[in-house]
N, C-alpha and C. Protein backbone atom coordinates (compact mmCIF):
# COMPACT_ATOMS: atom_id res chain seq x y z
N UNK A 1 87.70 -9.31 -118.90
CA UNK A 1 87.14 -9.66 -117.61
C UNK A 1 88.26 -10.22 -116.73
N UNK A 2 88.33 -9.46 -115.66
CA UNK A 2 89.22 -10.35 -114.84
C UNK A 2 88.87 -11.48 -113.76
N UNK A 3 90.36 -12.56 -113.42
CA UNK A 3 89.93 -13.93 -112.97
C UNK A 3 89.38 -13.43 -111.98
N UNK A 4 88.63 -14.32 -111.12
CA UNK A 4 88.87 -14.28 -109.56
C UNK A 4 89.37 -15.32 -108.55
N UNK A 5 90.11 -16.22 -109.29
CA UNK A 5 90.82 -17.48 -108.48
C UNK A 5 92.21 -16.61 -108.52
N UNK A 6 92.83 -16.53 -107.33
CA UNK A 6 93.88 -16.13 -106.42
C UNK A 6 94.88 -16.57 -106.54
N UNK A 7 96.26 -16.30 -106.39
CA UNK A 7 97.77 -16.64 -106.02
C UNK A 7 98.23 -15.55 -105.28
N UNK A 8 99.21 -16.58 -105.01
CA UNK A 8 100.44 -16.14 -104.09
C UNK A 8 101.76 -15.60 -104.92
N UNK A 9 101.71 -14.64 -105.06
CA UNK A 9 102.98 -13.66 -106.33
C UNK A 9 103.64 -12.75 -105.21
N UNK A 10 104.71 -12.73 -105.63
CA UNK A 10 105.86 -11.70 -105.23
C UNK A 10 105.71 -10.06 -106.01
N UNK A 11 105.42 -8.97 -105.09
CA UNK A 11 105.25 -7.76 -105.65
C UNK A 11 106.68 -7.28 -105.30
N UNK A 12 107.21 -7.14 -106.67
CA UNK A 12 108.74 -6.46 -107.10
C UNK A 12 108.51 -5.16 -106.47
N UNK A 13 107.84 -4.01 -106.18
CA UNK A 13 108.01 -3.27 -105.68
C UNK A 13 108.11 -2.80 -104.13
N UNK A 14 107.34 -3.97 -104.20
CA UNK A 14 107.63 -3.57 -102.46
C UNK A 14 108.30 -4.96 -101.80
N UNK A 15 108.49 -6.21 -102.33
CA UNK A 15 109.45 -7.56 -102.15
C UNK A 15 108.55 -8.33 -100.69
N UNK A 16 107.07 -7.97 -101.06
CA UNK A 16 106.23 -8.87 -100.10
C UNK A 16 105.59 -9.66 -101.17
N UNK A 17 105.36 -10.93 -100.37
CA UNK A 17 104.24 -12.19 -101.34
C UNK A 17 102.99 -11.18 -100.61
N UNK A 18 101.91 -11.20 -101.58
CA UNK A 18 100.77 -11.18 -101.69
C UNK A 18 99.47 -12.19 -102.20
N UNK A 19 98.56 -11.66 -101.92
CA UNK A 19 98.09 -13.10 -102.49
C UNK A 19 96.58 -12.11 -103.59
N UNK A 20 96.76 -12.19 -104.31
CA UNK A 20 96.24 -11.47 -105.56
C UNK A 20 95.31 -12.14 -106.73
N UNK A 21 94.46 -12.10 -107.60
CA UNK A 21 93.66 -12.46 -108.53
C UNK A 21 94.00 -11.42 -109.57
N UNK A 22 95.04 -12.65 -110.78
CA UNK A 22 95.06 -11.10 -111.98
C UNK A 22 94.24 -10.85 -112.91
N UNK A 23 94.76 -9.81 -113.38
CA UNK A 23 93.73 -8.82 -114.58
C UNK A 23 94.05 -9.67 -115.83
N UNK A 24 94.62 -10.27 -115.90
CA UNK A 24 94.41 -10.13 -117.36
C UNK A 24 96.19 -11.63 -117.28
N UNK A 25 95.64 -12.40 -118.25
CA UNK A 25 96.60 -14.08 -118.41
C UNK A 25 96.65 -14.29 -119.90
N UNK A 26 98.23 -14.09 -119.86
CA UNK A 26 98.73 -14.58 -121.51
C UNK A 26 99.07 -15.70 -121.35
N UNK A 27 98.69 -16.53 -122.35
CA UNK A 27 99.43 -17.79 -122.53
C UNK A 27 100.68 -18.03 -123.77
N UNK A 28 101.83 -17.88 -123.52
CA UNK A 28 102.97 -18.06 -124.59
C UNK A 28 103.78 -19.23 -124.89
N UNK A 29 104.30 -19.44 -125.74
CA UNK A 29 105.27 -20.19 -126.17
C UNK A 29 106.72 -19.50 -126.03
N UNK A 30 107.01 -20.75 -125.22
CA UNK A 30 109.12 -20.06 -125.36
C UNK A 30 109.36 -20.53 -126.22
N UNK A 31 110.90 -20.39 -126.41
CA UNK A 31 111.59 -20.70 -127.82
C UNK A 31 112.04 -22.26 -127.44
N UNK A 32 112.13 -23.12 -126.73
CA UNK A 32 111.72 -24.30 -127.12
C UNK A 32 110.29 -25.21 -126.86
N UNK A 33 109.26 -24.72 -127.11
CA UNK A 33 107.89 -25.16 -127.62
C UNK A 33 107.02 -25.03 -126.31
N UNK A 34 107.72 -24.91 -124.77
CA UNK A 34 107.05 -24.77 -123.88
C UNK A 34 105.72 -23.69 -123.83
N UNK A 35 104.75 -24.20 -122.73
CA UNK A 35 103.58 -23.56 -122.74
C UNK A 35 103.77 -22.58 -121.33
N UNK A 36 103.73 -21.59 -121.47
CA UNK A 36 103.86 -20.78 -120.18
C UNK A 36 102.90 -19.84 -119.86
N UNK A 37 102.11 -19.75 -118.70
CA UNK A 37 101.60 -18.38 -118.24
C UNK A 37 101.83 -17.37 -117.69
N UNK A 38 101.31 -16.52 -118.13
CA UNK A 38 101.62 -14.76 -117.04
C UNK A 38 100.72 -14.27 -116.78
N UNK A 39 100.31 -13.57 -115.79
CA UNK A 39 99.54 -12.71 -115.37
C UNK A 39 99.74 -11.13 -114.92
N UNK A 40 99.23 -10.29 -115.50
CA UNK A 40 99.55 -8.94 -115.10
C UNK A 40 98.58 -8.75 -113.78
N UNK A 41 98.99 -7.90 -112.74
CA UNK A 41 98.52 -7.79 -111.36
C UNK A 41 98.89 -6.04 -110.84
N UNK A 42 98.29 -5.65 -110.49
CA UNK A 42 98.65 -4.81 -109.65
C UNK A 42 98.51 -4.69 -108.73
N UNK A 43 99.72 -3.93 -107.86
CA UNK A 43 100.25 -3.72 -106.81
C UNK A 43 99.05 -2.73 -105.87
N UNK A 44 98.76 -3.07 -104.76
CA UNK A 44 97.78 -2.53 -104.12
C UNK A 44 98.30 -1.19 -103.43
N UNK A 45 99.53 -1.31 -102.96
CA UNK A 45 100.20 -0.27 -102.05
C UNK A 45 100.84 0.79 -103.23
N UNK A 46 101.36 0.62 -104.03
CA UNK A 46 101.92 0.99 -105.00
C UNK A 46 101.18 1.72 -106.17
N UNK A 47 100.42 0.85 -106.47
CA UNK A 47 99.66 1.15 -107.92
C UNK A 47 100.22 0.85 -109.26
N UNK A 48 101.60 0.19 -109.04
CA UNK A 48 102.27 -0.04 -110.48
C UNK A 48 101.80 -1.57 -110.91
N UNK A 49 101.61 -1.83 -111.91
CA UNK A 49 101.71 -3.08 -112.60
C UNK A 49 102.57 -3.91 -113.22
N UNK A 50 102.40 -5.51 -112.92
CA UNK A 50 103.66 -5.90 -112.93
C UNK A 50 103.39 -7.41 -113.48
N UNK A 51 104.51 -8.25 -113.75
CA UNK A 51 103.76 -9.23 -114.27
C UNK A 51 104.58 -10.53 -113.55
N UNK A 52 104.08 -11.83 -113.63
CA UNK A 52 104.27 -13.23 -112.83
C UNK A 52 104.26 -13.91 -113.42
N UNK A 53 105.18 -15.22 -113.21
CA UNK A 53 104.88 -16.51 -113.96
C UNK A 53 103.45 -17.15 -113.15
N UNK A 54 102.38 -17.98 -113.73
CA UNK A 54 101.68 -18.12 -113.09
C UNK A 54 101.27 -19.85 -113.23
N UNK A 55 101.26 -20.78 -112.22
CA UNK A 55 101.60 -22.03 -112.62
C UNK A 55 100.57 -22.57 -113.36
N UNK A 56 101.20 -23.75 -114.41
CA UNK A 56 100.46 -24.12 -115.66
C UNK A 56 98.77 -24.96 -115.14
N UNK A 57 98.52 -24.91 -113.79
CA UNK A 57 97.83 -25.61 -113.98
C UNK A 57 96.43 -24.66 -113.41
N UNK A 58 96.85 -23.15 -113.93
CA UNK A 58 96.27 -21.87 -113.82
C UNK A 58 94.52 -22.11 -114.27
N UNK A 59 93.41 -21.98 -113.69
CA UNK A 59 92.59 -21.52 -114.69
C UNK A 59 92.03 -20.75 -114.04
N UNK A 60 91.80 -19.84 -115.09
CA UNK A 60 90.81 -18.69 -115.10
C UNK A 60 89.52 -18.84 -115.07
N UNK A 61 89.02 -18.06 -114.04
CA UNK A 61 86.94 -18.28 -114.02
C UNK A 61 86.42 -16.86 -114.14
């Protein structure tokens, strides 16, 4: 299910901020113990998919 709470992400393909709700949020561990999110999004003009850091204080509804 995807979110529907919104950000402001940079689309690498075309190098405009957009403001987007992603598909789909991993939550990982780096290699020193940090908690990090991502979100995969796609590009509206484009159609490619791409992915963002997304800030920790992210939640998904």
């Amino acid at each position: 299910m995807p979110c529907t709470v919104q950000v402001k992400v940079k689309d690498p393909s075309t190098h405009l901020e957009i403001i987007l709700a992603p598909e789909k949020v991993y939550i990982i561990r780096n290699h020193l113990g940090k908690t990090i999110k991502i979100g995969v999004f796609t590009s509206p003009k484009t159609g490619q998919k791409f992915r963002a850091l997304l800030p920790n204080s992210y939640k998904c509804d």
